[in-house]
N, C-alpha and C. Protein backbone atom coordinates (compact mmCIF):
# COMPACT_ATOMS: atom_id res chain seq x y z
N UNK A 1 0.82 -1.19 0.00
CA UNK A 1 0.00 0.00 0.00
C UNK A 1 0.86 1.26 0.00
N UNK A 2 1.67 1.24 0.61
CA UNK A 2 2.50 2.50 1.19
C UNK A 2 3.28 2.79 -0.38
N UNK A 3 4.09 1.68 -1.31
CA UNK A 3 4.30 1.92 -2.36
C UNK A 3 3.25 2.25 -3.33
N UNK A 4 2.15 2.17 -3.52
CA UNK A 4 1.23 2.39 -4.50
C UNK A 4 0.56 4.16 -4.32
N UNK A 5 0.75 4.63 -2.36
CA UNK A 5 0.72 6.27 -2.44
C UNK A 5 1.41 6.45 -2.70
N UNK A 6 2.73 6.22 -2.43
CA UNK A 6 4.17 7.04 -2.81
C UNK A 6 3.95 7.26 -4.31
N UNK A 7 3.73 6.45 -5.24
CA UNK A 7 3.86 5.97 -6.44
C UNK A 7 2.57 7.25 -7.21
N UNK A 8 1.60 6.96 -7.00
CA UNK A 8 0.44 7.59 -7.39
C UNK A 8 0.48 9.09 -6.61
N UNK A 9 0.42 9.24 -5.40
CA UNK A 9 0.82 10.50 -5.20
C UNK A 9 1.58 11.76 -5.42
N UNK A 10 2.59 11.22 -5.74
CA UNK A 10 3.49 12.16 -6.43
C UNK A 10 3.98 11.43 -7.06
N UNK A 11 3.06 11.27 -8.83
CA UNK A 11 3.51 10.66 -9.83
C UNK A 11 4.49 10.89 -10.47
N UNK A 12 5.32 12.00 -10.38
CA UNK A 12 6.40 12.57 -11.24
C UNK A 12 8.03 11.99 -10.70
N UNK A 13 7.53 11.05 -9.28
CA UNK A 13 8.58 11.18 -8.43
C UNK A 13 10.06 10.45 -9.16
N UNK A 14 8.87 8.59 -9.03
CA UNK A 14 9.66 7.94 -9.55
C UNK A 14 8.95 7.11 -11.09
N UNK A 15 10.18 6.73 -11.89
CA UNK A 15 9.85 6.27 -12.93
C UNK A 15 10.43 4.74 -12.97
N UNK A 16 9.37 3.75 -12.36
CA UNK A 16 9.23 2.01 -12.39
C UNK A 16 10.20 1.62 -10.72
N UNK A 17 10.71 2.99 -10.25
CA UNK A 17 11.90 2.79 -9.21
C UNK A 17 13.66 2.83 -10.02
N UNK A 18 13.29 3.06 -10.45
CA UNK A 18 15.13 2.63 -11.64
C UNK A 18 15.54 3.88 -12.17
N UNK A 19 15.17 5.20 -11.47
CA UNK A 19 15.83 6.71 -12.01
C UNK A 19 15.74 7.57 -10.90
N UNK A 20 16.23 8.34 -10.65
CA UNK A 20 16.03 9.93 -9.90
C UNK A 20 16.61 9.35 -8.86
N UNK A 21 16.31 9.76 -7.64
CA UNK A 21 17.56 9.85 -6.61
C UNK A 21 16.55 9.13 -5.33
N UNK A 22 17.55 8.32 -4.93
CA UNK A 22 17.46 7.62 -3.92
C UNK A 22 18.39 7.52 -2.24
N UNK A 23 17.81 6.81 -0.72
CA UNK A 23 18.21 6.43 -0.21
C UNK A 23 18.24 5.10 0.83
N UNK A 24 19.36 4.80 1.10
CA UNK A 24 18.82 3.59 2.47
C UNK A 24 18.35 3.82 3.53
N UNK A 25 18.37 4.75 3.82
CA UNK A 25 18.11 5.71 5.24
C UNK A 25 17.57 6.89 5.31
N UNK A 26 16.67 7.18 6.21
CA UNK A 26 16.10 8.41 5.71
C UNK A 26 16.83 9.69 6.08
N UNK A 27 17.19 10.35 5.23
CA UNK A 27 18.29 11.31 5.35
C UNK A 27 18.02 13.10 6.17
N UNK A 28 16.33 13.35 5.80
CA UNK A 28 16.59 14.83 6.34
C UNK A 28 16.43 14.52 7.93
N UNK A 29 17.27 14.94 8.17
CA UNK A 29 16.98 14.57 9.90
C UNK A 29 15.57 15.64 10.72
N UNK A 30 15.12 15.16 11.86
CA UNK A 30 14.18 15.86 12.33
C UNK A 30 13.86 17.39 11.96
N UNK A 31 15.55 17.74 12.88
CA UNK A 31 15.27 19.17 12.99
C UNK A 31 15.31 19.99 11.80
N UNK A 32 15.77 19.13 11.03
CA UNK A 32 15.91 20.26 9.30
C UNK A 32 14.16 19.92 8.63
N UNK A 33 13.42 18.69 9.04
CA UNK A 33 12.09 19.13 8.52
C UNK A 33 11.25 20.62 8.70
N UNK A 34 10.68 20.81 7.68
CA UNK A 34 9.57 22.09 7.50
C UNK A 34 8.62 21.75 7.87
N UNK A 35 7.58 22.86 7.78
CA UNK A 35 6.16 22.11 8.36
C UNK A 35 5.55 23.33 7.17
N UNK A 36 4.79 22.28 6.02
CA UNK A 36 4.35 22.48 4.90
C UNK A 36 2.72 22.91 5.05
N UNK A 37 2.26 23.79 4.23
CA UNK A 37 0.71 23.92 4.22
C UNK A 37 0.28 22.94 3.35
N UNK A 38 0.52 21.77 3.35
CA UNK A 38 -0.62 20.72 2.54
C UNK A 38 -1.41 20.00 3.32
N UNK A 39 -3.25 20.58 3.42
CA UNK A 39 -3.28 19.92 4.27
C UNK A 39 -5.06 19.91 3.52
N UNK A 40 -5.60 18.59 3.05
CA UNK A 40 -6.79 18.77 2.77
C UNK A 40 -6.85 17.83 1.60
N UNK A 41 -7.70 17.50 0.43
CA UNK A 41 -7.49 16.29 -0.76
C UNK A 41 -6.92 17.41 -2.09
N UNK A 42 -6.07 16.73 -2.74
CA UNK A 42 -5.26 17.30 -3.83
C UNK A 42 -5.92 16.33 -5.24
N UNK A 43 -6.00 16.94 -6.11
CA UNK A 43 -6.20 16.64 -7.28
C UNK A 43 -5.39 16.46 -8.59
N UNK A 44 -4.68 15.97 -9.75
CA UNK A 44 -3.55 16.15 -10.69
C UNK A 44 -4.81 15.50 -11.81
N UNK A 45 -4.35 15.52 -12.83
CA UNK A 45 -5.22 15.22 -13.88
C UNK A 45 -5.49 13.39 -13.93
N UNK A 46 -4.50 13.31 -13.05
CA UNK A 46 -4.75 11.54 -12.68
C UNK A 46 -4.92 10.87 -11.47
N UNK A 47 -4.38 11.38 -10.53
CA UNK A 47 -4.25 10.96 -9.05
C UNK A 47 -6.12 12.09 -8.09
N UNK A 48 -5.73 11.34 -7.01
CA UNK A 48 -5.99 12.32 -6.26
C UNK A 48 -5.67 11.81 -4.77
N UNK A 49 -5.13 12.37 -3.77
CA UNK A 49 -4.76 12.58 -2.24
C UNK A 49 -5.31 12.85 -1.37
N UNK A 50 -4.95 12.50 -0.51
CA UNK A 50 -5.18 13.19 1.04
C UNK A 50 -4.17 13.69 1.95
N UNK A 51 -3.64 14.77 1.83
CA UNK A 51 -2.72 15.33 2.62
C UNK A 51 -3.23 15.78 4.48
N UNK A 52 -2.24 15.32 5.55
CA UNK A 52 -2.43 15.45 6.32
C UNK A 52 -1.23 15.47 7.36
N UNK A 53 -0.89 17.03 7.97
CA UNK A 53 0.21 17.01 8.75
C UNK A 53 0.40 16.36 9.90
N UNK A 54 1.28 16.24 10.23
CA UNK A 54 1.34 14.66 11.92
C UNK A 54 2.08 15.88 12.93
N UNK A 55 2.26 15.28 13.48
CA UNK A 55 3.29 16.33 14.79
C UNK A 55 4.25 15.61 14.83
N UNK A 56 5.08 14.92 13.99
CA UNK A 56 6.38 14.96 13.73
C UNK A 56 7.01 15.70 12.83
N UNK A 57 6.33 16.90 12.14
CA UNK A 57 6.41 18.07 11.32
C UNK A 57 6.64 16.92 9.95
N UNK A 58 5.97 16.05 9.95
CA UNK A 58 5.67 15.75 8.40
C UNK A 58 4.43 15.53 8.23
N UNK A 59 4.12 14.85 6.60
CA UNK A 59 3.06 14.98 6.21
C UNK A 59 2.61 13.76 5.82
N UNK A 60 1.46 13.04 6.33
CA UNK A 60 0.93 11.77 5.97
C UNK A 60 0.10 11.86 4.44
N UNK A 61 0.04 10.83 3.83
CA UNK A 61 -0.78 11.36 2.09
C UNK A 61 -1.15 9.68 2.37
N UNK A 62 -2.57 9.76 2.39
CA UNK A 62 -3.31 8.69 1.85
C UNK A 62 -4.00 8.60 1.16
N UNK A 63 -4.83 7.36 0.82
CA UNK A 63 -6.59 7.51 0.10
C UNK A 63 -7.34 8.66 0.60
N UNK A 64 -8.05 9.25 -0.31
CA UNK A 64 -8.76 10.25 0.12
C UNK A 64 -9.72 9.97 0.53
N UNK A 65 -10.03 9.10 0.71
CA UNK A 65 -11.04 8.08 1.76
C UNK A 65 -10.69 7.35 3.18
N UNK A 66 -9.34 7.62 3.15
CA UNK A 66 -8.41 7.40 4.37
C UNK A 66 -8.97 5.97 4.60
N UNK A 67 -8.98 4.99 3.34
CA UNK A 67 -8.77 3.41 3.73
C UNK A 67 -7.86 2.91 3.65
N UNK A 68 -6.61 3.66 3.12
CA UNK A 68 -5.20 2.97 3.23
C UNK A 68 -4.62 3.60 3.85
N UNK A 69 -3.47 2.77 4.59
CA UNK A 69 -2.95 3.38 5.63
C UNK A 69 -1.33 4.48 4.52
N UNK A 70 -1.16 5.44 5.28
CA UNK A 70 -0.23 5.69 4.27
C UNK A 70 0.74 6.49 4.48
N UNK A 71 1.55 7.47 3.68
CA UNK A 71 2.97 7.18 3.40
C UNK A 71 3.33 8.68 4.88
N UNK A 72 4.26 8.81 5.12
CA UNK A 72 4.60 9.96 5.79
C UNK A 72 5.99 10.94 5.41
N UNK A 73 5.54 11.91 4.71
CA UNK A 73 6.69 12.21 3.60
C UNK A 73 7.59 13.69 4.86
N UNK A 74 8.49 14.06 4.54
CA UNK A 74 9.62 14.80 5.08
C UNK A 74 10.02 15.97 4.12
N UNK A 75 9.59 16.85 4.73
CA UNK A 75 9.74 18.31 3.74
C UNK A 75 10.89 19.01 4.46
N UNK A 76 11.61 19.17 3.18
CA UNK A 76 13.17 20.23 3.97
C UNK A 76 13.30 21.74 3.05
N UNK A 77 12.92 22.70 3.50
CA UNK A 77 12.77 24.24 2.27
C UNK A 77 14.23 23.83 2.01
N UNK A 78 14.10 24.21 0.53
CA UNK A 78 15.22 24.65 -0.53
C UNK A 78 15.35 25.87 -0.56
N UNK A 79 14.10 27.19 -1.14
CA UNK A 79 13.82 27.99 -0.95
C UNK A 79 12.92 28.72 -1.01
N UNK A 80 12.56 30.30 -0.58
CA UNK A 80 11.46 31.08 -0.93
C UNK A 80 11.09 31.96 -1.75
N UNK A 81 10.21 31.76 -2.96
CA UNK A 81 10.15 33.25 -3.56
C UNK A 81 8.89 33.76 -3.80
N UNK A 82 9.07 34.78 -3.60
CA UNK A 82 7.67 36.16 -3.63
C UNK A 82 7.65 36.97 -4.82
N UNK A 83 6.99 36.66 -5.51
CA UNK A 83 6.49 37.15 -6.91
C UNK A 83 6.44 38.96 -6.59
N UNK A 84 5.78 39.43 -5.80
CA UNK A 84 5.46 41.09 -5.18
C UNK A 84 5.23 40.81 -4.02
N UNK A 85 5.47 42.26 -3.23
CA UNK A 85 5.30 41.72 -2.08
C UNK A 85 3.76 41.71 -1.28
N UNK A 86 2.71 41.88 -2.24
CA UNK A 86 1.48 41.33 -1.37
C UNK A 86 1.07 40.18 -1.82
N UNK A 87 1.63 39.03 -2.82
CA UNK A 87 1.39 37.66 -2.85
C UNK A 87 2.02 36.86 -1.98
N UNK A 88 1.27 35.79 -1.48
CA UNK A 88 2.10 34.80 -0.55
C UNK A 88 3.39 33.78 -1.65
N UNK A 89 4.67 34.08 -0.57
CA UNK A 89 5.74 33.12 -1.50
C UNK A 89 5.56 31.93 -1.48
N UNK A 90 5.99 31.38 -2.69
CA UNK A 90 6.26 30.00 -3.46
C UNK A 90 6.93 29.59 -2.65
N UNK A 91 6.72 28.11 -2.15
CA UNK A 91 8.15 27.62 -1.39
C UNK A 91 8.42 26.50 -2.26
N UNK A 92 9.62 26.22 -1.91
CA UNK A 92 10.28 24.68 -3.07
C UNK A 92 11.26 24.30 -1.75
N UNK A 93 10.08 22.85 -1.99
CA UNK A 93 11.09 21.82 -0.82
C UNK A 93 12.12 20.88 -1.24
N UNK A 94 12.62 19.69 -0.79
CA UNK A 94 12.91 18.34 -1.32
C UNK A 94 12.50 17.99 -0.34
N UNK A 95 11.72 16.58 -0.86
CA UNK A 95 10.67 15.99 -0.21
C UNK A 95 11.14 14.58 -0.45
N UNK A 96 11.04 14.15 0.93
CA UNK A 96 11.38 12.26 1.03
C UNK A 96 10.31 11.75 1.20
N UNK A 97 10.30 10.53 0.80
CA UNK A 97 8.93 9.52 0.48
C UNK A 97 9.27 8.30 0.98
N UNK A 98 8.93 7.70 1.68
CA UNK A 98 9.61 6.33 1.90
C UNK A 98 8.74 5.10 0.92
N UNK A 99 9.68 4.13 1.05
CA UNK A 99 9.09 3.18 -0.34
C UNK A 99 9.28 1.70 0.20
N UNK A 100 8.54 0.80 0.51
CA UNK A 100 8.61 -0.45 1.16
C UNK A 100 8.64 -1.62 0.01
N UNK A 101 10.10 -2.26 0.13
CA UNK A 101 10.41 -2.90 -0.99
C UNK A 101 9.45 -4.50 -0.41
N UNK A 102 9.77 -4.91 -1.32
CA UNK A 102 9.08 -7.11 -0.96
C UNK A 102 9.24 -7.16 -0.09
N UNK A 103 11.02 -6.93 0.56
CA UNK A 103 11.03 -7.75 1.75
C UNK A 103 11.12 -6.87 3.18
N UNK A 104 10.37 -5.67 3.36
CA UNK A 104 9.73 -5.01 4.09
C UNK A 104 10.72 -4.41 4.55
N UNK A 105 11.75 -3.97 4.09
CA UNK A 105 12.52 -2.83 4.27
C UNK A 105 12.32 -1.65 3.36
N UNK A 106 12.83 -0.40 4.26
CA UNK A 106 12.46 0.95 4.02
C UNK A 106 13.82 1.08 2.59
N UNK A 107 13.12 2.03 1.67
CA UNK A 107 14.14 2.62 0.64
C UNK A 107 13.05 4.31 0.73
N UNK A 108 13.97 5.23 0.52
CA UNK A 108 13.16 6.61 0.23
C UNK A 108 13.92 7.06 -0.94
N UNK A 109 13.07 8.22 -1.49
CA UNK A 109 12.97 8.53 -2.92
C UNK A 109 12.82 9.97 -2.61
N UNK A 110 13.77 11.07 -3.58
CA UNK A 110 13.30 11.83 -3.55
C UNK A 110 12.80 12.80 -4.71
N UNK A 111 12.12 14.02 -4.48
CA UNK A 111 11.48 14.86 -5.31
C UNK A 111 11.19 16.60 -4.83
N UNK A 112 11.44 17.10 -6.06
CA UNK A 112 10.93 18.49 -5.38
C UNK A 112 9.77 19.21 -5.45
N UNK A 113 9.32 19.66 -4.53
CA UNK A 113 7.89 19.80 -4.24
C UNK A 113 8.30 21.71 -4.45
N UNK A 114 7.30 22.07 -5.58
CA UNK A 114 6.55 23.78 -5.24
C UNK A 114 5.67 23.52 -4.96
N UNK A 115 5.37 24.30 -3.42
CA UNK A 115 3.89 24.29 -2.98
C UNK A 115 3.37 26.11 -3.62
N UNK A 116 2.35 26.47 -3.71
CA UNK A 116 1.87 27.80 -3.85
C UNK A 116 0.55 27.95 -3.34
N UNK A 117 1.05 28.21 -2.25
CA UNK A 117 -0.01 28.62 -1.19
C UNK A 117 -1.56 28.95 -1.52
N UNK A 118 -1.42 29.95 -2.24
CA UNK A 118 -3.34 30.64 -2.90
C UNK A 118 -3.67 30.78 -1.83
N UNK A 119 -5.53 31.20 -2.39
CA UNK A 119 -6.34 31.43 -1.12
C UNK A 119 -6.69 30.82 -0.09
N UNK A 120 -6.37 29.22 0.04
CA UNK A 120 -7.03 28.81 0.97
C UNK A 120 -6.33 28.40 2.70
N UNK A 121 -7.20 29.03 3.36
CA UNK A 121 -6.41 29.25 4.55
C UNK A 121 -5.95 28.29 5.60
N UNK A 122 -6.19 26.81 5.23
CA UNK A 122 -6.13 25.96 5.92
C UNK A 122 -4.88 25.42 4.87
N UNK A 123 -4.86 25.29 3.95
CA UNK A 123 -4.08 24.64 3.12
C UNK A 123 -3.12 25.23 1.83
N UNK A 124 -2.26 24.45 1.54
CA UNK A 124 -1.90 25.56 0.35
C UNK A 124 -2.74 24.91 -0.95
N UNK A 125 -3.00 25.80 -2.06
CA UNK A 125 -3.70 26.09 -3.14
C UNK A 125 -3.36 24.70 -4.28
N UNK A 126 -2.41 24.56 -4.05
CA UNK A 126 -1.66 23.92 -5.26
C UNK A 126 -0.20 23.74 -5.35
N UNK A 127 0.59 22.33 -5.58
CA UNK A 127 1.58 22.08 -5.53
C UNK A 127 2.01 22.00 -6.69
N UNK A 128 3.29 21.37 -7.08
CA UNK A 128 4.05 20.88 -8.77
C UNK A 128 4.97 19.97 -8.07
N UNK A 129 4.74 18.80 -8.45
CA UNK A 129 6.05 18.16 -8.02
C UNK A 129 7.21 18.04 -9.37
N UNK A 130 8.43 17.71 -9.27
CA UNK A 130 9.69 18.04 -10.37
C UNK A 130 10.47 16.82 -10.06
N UNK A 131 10.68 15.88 -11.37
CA UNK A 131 11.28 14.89 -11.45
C UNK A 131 13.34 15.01 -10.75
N UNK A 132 13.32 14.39 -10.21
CA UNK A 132 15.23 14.49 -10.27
C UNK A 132 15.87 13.34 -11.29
N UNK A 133 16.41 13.91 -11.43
CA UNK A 133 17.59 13.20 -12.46
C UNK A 133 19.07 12.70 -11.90
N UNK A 134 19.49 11.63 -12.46
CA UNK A 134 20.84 11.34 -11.74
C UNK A 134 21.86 12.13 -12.62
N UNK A 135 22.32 13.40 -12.80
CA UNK A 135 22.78 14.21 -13.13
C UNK A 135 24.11 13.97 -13.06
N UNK A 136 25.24 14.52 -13.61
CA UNK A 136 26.83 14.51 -13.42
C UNK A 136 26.78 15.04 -11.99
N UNK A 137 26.33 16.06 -11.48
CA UNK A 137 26.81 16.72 -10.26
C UNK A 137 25.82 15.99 -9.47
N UNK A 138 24.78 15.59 -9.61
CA UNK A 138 24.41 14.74 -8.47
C UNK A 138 24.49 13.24 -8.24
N UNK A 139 25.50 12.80 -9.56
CA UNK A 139 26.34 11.39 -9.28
C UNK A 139 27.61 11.56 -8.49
N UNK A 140 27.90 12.86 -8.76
CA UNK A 140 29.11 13.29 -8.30
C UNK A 140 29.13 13.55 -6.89
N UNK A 141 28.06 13.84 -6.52
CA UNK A 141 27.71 14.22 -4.73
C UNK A 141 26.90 12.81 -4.23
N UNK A 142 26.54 11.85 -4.58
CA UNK A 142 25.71 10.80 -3.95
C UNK A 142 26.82 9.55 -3.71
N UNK A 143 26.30 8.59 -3.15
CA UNK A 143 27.45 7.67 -2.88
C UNK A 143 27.71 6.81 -4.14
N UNK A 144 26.97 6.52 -4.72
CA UNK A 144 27.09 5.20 -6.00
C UNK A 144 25.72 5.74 -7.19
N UNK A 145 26.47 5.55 -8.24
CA UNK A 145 24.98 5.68 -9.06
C UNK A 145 25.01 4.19 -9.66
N UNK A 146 23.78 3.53 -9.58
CA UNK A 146 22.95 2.41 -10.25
C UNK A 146 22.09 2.80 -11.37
N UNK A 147 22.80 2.70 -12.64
CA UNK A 147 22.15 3.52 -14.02
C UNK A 147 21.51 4.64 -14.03
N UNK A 148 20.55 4.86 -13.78
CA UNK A 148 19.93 6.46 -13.89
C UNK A 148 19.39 6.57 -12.23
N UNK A 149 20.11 5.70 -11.20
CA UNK A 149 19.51 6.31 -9.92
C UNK A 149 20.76 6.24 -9.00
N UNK A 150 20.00 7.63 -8.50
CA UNK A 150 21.92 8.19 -7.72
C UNK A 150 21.08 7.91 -6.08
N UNK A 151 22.26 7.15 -5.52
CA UNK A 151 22.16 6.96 -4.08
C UNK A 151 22.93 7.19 -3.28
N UNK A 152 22.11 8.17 -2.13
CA UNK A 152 22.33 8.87 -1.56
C UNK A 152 22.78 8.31 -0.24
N UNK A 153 24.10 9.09 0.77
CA UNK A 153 24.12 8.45 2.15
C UNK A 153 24.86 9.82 2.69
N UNK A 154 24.47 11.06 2.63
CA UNK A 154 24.60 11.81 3.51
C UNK A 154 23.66 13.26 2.81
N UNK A 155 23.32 13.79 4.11
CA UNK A 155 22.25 14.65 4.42
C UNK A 155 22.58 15.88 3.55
N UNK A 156 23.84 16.34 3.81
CA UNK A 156 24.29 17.33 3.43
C UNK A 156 24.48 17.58 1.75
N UNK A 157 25.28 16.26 1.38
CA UNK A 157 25.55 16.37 -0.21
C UNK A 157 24.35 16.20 -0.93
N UNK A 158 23.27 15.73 -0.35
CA UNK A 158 21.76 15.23 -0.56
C UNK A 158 21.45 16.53 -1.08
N UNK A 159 21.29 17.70 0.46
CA UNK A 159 21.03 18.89 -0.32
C UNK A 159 21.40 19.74 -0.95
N UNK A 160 22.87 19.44 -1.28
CA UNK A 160 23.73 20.29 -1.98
C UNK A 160 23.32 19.86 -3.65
N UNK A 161 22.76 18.49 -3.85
CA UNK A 161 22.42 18.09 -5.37
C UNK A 161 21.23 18.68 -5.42
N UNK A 162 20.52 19.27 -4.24
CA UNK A 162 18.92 19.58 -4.57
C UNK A 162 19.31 20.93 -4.89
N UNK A 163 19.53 21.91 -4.04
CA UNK A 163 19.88 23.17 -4.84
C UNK A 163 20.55 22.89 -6.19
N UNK A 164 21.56 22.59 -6.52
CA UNK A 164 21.88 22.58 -8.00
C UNK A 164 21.05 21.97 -8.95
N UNK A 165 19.70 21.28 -8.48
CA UNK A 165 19.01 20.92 -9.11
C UNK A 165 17.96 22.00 -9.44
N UNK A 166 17.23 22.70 -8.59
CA UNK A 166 16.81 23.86 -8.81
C UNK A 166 17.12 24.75 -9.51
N UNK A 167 18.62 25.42 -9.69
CA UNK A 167 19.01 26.08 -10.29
C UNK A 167 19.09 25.53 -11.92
N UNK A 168 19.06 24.42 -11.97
CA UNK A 168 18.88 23.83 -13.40
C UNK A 168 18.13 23.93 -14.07
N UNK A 169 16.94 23.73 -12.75
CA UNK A 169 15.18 24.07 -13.84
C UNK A 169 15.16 25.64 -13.63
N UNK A 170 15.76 26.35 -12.89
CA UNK A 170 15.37 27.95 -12.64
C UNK A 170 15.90 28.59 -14.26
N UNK A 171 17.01 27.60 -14.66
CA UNK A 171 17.56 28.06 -15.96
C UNK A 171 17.60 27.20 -17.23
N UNK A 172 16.30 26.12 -16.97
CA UNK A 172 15.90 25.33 -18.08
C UNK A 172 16.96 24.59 -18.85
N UNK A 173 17.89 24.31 -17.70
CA UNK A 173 19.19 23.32 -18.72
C UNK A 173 18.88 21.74 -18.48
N UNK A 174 17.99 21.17 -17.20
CA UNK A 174 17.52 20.00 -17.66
C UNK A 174 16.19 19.86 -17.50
N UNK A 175 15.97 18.81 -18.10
CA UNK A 175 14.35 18.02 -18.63
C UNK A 175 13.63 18.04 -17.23
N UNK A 176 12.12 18.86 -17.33
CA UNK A 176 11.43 19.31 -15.94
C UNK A 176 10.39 18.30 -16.45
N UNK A 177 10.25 17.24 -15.88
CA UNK A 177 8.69 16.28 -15.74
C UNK A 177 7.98 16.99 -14.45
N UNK A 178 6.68 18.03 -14.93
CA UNK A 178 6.33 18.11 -13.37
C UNK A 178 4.50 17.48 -13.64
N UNK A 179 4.04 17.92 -12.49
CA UNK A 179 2.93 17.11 -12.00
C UNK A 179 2.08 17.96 -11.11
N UNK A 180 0.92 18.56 -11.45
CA UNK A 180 0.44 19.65 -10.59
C UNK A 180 -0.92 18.50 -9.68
N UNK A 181 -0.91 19.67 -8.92
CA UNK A 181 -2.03 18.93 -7.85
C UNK A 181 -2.73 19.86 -7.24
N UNK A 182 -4.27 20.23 -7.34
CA UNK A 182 -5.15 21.51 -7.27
C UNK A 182 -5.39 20.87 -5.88
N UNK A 183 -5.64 21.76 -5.08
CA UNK A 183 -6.31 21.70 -3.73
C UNK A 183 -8.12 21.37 -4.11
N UNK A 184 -8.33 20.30 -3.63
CA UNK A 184 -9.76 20.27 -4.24
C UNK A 184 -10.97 20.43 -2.99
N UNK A 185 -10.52 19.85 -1.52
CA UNK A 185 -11.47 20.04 -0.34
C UNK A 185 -10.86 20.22 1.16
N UNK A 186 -11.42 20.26 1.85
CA UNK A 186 -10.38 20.21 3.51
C UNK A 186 -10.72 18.78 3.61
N UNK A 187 -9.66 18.31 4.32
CA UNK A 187 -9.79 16.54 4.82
C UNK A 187 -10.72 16.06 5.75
N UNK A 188 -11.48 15.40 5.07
CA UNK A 188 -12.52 14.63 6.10
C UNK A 188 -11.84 14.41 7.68
């Protein structure tokens, strides 16, 4: 179950498991989690969610019927930007997902999340999630790359490939798969 939200929830994340960036361990530690406004059912032209924050400053995403039990993802800000200053800023996280292989051990996956807040006051408006790529500089910062998936074993170089990953799509030098998700209700 927990692989099929990860999977469907933030469809852009991973592609079959065999690309974008990976770990054995879950890498953002406590105190570097954010505490994200997603909080209510999300919509994409294929999926749809249930976002719901825990008081371990992450975010649980299940059935939007909350019959599966589900995933608890880890938001770390990358950064903030404010279009003018009476719109609320864009934030862009990297976001861990954990992924439960056959034999019931943890693997996490990651992805970058723009949330954009909008009007609604319980939740933010609308997200984009953004594919990662196992890149030269983020093979170059991860411990081992396994064909197109770079694995990761420290916190730091983790986020040092996520900023340079940002700056890649900020300047359109690599391939952006993203994945939007409309805020559609508050959570049952």
């Amino acid at each position: 179950m927990t692989l099929r939200l990860a999977l469907t929830t933030l469809a852009a994340l991973i592609l079959a498991g065999c690309s974008g960036w990976a770990a054995e361990t879950r890498l953002i530690p406590a105190a570097e989690r954010d505490v994200v406004r997603l909080s209510g059912i999300y919509q994409s032209s294929e999926e749809q969610a249930r976002f719901m924050p825990t008081s371990q400053r992450m975010v649980l995403v299940s059935d939007p019927q909350g019959e599966e039990r589900g995933s608890k993802l880890a938001f770390d800000l990358l950064r903030e930007k404010q279009a003018d200053p009476e719109s609320t800023p864009d934030r862009t996280y990297l976001v861990e997902v954990p992924w439960a292989k056959d034999d019931g051990s943890l693997v996490f996956f990651y992805s970058l999340v723009r949330v954009v807040d909008g009007a609604h006051s319980s939740g933010a408006g609308a997200f984009d999630t953004y594919t990662l790529k196992c890149s030269d500089v983020a093979a170059t910062l991860s411990q081992q790359r396994d064909g197109e998936l770079c694995i990761f074993d420290d916190y730091a170089r983790l986020r040092r490939a996520a900023l340079d990953a940002l700056n890649w799509y900020d300047e359109a030098r690599m391939e952006v798969k993203t994945t939007r998700f409309e805020r559609q209700a508050d959570a049952p």
